[in-house]
N, C-alpha and C. Protein backbone atom coordinates (compact mmCIF):
# COMPACT_ATOMS: atom_id res chain seq x y z
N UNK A 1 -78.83 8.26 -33.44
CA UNK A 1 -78.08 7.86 -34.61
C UNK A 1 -76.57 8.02 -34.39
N UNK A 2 -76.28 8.86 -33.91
CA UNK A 2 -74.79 9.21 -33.18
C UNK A 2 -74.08 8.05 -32.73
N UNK A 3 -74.98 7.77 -31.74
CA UNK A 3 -74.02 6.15 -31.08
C UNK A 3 -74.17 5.29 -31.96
N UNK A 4 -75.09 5.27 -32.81
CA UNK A 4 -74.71 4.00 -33.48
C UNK A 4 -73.90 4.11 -35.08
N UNK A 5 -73.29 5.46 -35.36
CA UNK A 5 -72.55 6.21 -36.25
C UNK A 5 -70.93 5.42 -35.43
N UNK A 6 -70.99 5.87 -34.12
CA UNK A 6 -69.77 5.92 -33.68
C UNK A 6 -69.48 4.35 -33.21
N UNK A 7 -70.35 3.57 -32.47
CA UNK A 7 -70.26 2.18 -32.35
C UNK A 7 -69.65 1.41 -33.98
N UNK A 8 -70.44 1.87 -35.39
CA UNK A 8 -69.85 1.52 -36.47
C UNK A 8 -68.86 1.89 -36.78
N UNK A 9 -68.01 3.21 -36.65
CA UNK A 9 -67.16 3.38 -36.74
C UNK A 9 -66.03 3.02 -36.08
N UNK A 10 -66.06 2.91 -34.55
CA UNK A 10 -64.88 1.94 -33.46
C UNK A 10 -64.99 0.05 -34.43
N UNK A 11 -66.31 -0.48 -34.72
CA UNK A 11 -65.92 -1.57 -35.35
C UNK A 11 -65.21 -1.98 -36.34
N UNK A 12 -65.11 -0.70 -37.45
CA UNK A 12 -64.52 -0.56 -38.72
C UNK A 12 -63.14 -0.38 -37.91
N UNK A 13 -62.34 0.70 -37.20
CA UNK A 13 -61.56 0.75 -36.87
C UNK A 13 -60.65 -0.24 -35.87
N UNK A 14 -61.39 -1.14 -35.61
CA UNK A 14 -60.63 -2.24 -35.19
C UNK A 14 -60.58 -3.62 -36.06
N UNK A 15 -61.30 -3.71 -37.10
CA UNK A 15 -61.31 -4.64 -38.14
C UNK A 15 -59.83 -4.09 -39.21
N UNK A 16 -59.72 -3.05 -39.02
CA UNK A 16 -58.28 -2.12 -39.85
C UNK A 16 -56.99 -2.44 -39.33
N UNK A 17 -57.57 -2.19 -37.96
CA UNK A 17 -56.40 -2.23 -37.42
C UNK A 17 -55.87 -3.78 -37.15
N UNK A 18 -57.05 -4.24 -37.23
CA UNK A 18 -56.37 -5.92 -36.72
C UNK A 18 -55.59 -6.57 -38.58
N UNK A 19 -56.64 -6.27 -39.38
CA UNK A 19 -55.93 -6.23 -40.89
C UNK A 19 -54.58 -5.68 -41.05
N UNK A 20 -53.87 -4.73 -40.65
CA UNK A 20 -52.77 -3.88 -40.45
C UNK A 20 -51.75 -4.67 -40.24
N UNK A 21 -52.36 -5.31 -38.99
CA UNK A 21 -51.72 -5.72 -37.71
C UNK A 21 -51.22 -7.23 -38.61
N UNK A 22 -51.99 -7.69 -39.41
CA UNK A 22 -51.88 -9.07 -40.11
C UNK A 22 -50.68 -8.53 -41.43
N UNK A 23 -50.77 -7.75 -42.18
CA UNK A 23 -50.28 -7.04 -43.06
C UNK A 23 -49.31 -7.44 -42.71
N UNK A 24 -48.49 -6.55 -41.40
CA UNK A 24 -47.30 -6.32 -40.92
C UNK A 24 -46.91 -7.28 -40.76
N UNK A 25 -47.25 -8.39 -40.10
CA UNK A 25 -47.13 -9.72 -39.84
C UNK A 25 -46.33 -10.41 -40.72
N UNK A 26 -47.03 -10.69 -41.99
CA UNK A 26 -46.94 -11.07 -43.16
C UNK A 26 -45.70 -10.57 -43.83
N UNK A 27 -45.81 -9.39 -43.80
CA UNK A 27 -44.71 -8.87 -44.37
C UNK A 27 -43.50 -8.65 -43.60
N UNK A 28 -43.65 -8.52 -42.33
CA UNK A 28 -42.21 -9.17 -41.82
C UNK A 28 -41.65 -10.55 -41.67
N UNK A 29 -42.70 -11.73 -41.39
CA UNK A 29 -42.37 -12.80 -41.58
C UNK A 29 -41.64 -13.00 -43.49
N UNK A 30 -42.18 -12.71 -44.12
CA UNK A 30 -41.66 -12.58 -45.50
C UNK A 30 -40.19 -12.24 -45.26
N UNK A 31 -39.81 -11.19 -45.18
CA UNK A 31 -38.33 -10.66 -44.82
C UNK A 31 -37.58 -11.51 -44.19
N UNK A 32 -38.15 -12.03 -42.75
CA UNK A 32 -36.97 -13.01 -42.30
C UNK A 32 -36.70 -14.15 -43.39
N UNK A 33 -38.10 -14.85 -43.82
CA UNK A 33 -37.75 -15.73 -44.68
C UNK A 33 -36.81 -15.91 -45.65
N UNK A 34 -37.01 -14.26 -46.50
CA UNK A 34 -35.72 -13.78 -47.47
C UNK A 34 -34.25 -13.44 -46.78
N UNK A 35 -34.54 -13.12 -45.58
CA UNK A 35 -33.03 -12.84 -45.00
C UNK A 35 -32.52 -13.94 -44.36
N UNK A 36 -33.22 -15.34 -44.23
CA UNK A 36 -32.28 -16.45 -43.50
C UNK A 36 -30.80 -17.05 -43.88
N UNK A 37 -30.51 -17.24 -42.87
CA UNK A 37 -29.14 -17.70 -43.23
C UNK A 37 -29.01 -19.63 -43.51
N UNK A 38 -28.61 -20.33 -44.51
CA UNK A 38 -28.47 -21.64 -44.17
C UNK A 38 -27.02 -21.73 -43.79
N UNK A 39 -27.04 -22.09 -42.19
CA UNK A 39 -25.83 -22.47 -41.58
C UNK A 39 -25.19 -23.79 -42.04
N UNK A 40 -25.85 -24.75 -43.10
CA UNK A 40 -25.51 -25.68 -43.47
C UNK A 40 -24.90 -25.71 -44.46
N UNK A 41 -24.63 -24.33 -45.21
CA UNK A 41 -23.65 -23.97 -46.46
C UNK A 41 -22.14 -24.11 -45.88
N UNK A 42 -21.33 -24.35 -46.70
CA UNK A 42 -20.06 -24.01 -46.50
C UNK A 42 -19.74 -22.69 -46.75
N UNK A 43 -18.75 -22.32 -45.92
CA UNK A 43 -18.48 -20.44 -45.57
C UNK A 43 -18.11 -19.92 -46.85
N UNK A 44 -17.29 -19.28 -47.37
CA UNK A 44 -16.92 -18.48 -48.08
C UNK A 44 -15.48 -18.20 -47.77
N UNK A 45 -14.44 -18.57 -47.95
CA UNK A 45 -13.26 -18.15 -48.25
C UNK A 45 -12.69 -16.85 -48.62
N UNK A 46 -12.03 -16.06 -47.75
CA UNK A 46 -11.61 -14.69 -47.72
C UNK A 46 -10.27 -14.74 -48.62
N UNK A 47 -10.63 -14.00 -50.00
CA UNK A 47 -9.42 -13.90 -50.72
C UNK A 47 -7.95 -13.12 -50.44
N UNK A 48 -6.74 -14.04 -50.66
CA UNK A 48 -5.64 -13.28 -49.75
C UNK A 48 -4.84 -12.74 -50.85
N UNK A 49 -4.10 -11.68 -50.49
CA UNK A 49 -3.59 -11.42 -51.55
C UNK A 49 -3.73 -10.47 -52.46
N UNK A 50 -3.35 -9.83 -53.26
CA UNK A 50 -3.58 -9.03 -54.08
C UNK A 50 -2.33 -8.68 -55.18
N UNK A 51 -2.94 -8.00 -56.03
CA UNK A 51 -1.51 -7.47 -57.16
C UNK A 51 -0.72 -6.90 -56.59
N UNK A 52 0.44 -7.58 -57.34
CA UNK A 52 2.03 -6.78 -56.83
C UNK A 52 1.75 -5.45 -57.28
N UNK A 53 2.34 -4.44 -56.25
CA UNK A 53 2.52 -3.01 -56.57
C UNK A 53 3.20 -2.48 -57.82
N UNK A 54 4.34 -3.60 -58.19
CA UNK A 54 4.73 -3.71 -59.57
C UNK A 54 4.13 -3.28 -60.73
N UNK A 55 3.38 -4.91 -60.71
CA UNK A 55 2.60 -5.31 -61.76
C UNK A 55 1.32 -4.50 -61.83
N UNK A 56 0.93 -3.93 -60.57
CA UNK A 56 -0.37 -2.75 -60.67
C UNK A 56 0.15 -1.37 -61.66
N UNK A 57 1.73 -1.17 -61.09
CA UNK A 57 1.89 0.25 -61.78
C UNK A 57 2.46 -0.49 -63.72
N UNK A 58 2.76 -1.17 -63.81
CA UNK A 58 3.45 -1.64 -65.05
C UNK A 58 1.99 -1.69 -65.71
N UNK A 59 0.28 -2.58 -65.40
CA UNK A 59 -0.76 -2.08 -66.02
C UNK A 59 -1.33 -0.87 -66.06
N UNK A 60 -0.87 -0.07 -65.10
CA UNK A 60 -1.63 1.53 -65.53
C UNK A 60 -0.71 1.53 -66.57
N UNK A 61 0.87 1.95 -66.77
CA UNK A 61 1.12 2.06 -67.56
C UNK A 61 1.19 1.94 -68.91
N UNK A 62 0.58 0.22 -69.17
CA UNK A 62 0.09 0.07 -69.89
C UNK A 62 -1.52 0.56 -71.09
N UNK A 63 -2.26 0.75 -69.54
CA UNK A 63 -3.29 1.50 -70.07
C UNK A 63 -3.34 3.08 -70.50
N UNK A 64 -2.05 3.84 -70.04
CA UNK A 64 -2.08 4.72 -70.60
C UNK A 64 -1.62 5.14 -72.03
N UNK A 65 -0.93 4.49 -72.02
CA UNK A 65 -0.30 4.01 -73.86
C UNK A 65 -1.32 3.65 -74.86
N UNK A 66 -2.34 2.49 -73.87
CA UNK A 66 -2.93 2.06 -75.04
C UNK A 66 -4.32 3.14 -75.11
N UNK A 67 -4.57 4.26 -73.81
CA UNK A 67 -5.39 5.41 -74.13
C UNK A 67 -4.64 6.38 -75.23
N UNK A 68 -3.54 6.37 -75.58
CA UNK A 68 -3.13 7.53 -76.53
C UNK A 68 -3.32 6.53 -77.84
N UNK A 69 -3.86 5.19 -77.90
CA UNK A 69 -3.04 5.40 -79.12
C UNK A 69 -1.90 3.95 -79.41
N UNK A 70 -1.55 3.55 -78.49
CA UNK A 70 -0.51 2.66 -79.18
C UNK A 70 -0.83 1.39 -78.46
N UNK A 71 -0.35 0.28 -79.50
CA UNK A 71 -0.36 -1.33 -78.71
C UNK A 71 0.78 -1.19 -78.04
N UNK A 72 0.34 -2.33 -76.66
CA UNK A 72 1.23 -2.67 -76.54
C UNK A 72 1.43 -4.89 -76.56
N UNK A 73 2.88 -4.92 -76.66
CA UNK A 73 3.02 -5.86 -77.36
C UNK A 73 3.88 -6.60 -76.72
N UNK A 74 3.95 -8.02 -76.21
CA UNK A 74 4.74 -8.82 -75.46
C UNK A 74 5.57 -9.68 -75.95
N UNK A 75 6.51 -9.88 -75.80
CA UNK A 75 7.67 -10.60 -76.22
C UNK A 75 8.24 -11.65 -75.81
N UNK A 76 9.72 -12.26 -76.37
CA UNK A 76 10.71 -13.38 -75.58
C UNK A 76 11.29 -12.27 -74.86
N UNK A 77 11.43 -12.50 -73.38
CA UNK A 77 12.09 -11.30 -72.59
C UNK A 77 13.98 -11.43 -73.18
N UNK A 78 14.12 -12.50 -73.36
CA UNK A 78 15.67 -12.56 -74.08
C UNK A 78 15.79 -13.09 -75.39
N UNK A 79 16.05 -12.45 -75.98
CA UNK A 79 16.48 -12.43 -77.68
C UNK A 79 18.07 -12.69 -78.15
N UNK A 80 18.17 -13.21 -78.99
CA UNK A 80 19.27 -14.22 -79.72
C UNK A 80 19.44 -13.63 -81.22
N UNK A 81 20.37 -13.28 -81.27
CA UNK A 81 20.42 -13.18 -82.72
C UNK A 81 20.90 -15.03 -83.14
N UNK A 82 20.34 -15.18 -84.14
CA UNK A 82 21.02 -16.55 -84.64
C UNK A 82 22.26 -16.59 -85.44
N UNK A 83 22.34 -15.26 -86.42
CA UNK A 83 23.68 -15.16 -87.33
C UNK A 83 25.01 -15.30 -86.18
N UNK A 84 25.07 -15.00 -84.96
CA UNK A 84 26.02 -14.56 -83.96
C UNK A 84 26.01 -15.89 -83.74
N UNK A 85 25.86 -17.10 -83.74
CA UNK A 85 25.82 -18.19 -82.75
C UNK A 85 27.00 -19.26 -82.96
N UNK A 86 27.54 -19.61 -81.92
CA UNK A 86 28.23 -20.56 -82.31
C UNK A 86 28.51 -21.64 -82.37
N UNK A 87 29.13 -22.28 -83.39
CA UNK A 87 28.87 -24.06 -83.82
C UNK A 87 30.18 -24.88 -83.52
């Protein structure tokens, strides 16, 4: 009964392993599929550039004002009185 305990058991164990073996298969072919590249896309454009160091510190500043508490509020950068003007 032994050998034929162990003959069933080497058959089970290579029916597993060949299943395994398909598993893996499967599931790596899957992956490449999800990871392909279409070389027929157009690339992607590397953005140049960035915020002026200025205008980066003039918005923190901004955001810290408006964390305490206050608007802030944009204007005509040059102002006119009209009574002053002349005709």
């Amino acid at each position: 009964m032994g050998a034929q305990f162990n003959a069933a058991k080497q058959q089970i164990e290579a029916a597993l392993e060949a299943r395994r073996g398909e598993l893996a298969a499967a599931k790596l072919s899957a992956r490449l599929a999800e990871e392909a590249l279409d070389l027929t896309l157009p690339g992607r454009g590397r953005g140049r550039g960035g915020v002026h160091p200025v205008i980066r510190t003039w918005q923190r500043i901004e955001e810290i004002w408006r964390s305490i508490g206050f608007e802030v509020a944009d204007g005509p950068e040059i102002e006119t009185d009209c009574s002053t003007s002349r005709r």
